[in-house]
Protein backbone atom coordinates (compact mmCIF):
# COMPACT_ATOMS: atom_id res chain seq x y z
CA UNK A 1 13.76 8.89 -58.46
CA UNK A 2 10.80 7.45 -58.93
CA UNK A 3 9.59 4.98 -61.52
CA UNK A 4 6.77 3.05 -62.65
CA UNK A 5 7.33 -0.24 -65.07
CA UNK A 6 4.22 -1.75 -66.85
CA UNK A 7 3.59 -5.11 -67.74
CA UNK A 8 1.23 -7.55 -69.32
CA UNK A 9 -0.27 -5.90 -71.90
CA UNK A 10 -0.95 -7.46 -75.32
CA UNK A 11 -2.97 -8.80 -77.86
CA UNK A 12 -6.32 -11.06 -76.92
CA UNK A 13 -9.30 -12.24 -78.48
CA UNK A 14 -12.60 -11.07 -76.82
CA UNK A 15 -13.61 -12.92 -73.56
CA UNK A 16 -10.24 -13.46 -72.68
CA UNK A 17 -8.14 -12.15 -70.01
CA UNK A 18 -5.15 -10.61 -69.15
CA UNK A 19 -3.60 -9.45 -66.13
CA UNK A 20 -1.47 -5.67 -66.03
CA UNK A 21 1.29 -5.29 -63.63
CA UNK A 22 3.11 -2.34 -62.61
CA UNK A 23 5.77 -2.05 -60.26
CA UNK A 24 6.90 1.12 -58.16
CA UNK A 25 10.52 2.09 -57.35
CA UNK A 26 12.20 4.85 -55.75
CA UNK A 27 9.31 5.46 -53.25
CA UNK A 28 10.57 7.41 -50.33
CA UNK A 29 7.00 8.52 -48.94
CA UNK A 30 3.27 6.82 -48.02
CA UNK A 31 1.50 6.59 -50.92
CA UNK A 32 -2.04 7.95 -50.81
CA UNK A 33 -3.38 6.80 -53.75
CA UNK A 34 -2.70 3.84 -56.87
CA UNK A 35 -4.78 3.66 -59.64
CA UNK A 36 -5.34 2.21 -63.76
CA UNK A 37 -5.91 4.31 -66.41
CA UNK A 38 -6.38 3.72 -69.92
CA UNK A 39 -6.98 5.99 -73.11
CA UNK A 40 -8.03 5.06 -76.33
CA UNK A 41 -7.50 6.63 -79.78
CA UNK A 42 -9.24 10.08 -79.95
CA UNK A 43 -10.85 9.75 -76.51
CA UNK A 44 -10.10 11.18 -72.95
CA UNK A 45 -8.18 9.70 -70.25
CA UNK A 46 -10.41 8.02 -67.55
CA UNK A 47 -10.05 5.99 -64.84
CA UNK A 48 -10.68 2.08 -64.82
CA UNK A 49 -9.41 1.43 -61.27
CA UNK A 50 -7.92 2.49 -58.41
CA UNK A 51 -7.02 1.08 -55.21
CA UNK A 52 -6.39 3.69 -51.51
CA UNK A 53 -3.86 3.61 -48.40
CA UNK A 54 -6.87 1.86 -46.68
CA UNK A 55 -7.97 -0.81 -49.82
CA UNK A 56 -10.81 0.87 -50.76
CA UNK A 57 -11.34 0.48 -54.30
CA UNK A 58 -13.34 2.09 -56.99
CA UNK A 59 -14.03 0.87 -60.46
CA UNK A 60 -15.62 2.99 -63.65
CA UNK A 61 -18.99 1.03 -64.70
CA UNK A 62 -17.48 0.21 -67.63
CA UNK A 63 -15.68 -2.25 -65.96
CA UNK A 64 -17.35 -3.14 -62.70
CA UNK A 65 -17.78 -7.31 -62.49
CA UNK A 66 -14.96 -8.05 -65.23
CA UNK A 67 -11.79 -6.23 -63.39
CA UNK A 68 -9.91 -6.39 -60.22
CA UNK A 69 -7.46 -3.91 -59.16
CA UNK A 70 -5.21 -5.65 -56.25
CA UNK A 71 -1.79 -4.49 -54.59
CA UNK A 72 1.62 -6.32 -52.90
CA UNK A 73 2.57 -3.44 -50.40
CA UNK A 74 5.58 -5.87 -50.07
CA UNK A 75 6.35 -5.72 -53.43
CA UNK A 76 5.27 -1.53 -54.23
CA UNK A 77 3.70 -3.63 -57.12
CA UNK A 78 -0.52 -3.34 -58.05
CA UNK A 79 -2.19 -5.00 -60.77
CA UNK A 80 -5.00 -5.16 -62.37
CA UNK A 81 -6.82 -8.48 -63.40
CA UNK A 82 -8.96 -8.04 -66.33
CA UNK A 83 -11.46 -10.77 -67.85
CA UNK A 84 -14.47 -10.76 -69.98
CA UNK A 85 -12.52 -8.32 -72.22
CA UNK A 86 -14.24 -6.99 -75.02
CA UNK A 87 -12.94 -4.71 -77.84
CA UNK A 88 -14.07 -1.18 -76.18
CA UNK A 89 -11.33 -2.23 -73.79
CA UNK A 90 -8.71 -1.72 -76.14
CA UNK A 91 -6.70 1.07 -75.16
CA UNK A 92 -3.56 1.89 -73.71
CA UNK A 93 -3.37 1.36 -69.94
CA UNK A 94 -1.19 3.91 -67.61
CA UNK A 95 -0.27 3.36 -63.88
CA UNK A 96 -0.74 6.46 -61.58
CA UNK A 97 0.80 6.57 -57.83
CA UNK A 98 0.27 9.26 -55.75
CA UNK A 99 1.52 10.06 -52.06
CA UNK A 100 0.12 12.76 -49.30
CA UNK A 101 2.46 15.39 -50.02
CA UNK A 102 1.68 17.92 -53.29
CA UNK A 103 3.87 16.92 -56.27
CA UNK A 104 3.74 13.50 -55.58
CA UNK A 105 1.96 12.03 -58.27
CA UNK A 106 4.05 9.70 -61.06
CA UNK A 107 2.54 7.78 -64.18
CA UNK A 108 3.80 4.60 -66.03
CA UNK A 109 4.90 5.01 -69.46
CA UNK A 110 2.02 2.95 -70.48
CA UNK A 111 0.95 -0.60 -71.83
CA UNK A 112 -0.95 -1.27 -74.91
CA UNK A 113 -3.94 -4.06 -74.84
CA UNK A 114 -5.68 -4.87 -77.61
CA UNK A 115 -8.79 -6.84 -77.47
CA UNK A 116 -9.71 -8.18 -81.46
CA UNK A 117 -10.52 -11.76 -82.73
C-alpha cells in the first residue's frame, strides 16, 4: 500500500523559510511523476512544483526564484525548499506521486504553512 507522509509545515513570519518533506512508501513501480501542491481557503488546487523520472522540473510563476523542488531516489523522499515566503503562500501543501501505469497516482494527506508576522 502506498503512502505519502508530510513534513515541515508550520507557522513563519514573511521572508522566512521553510523546507516541506514528504516521504513515499509502499512503491512497487517507476514513478513517472512527483510534484507540490498547495490550496488555499476558497481557491483551486494548483501546482507549485514538480519534479520528472528524468529531473526536469517545473515551477508555477508564483513561485519561480523563491522555491526548489529536489528528490532522494534513495530515500523515495522529495522536498520542497521554500524561501522568501510571503503571506499568499499560505496554504495547505499536498504531495502527489504518480507512476507509468493508469491508477497510479497517490496524494499526501497534506501540511499546513502559514506565512503571518
Amino acid at each position: 500500500q502506498v503512502q505519502l507522509v508530510e513534513s515541515g509545515g508550520g507557522l513563519v513570519q514573511p521572508g522566512g523559510s521553510l523546507r516541506l518533506s514528504c516521504a513515499a512508501s509502499g512503491i512497487t513501480f517507476s514513478i513517472k511523476f512527483r510534484g507540490w501542491y498547495r490550496q488555499a481557503p476558497g481557491k483551486q488546487r494548483e501546482l507549485v512544483a514538480s519534479i520528472t523520472a528524468g529531473v526536469n522540473t517545473n515551477y508555477a510563476d508564483s513561485v519561480k526564484g523563491r522555491f526548489t523542488i529536489s528528490r532522494d531516489n534513495a530515500k523515495n523522499t522529495v522536498y520542497l525548499q521554500m524561501s522568501s515566503l510571503k503571506p499568499e503562500d499560505t496554504a495547505v501543501y499536498y504531495c502527489n506521486l504518480q507512476g507509468w501505469s493508469k491508477g497510479t497516482d497517490y496524494w499526501g494527506q497534506g501540511t499546513q504553512v502559514t506565512v503571518s508576522s
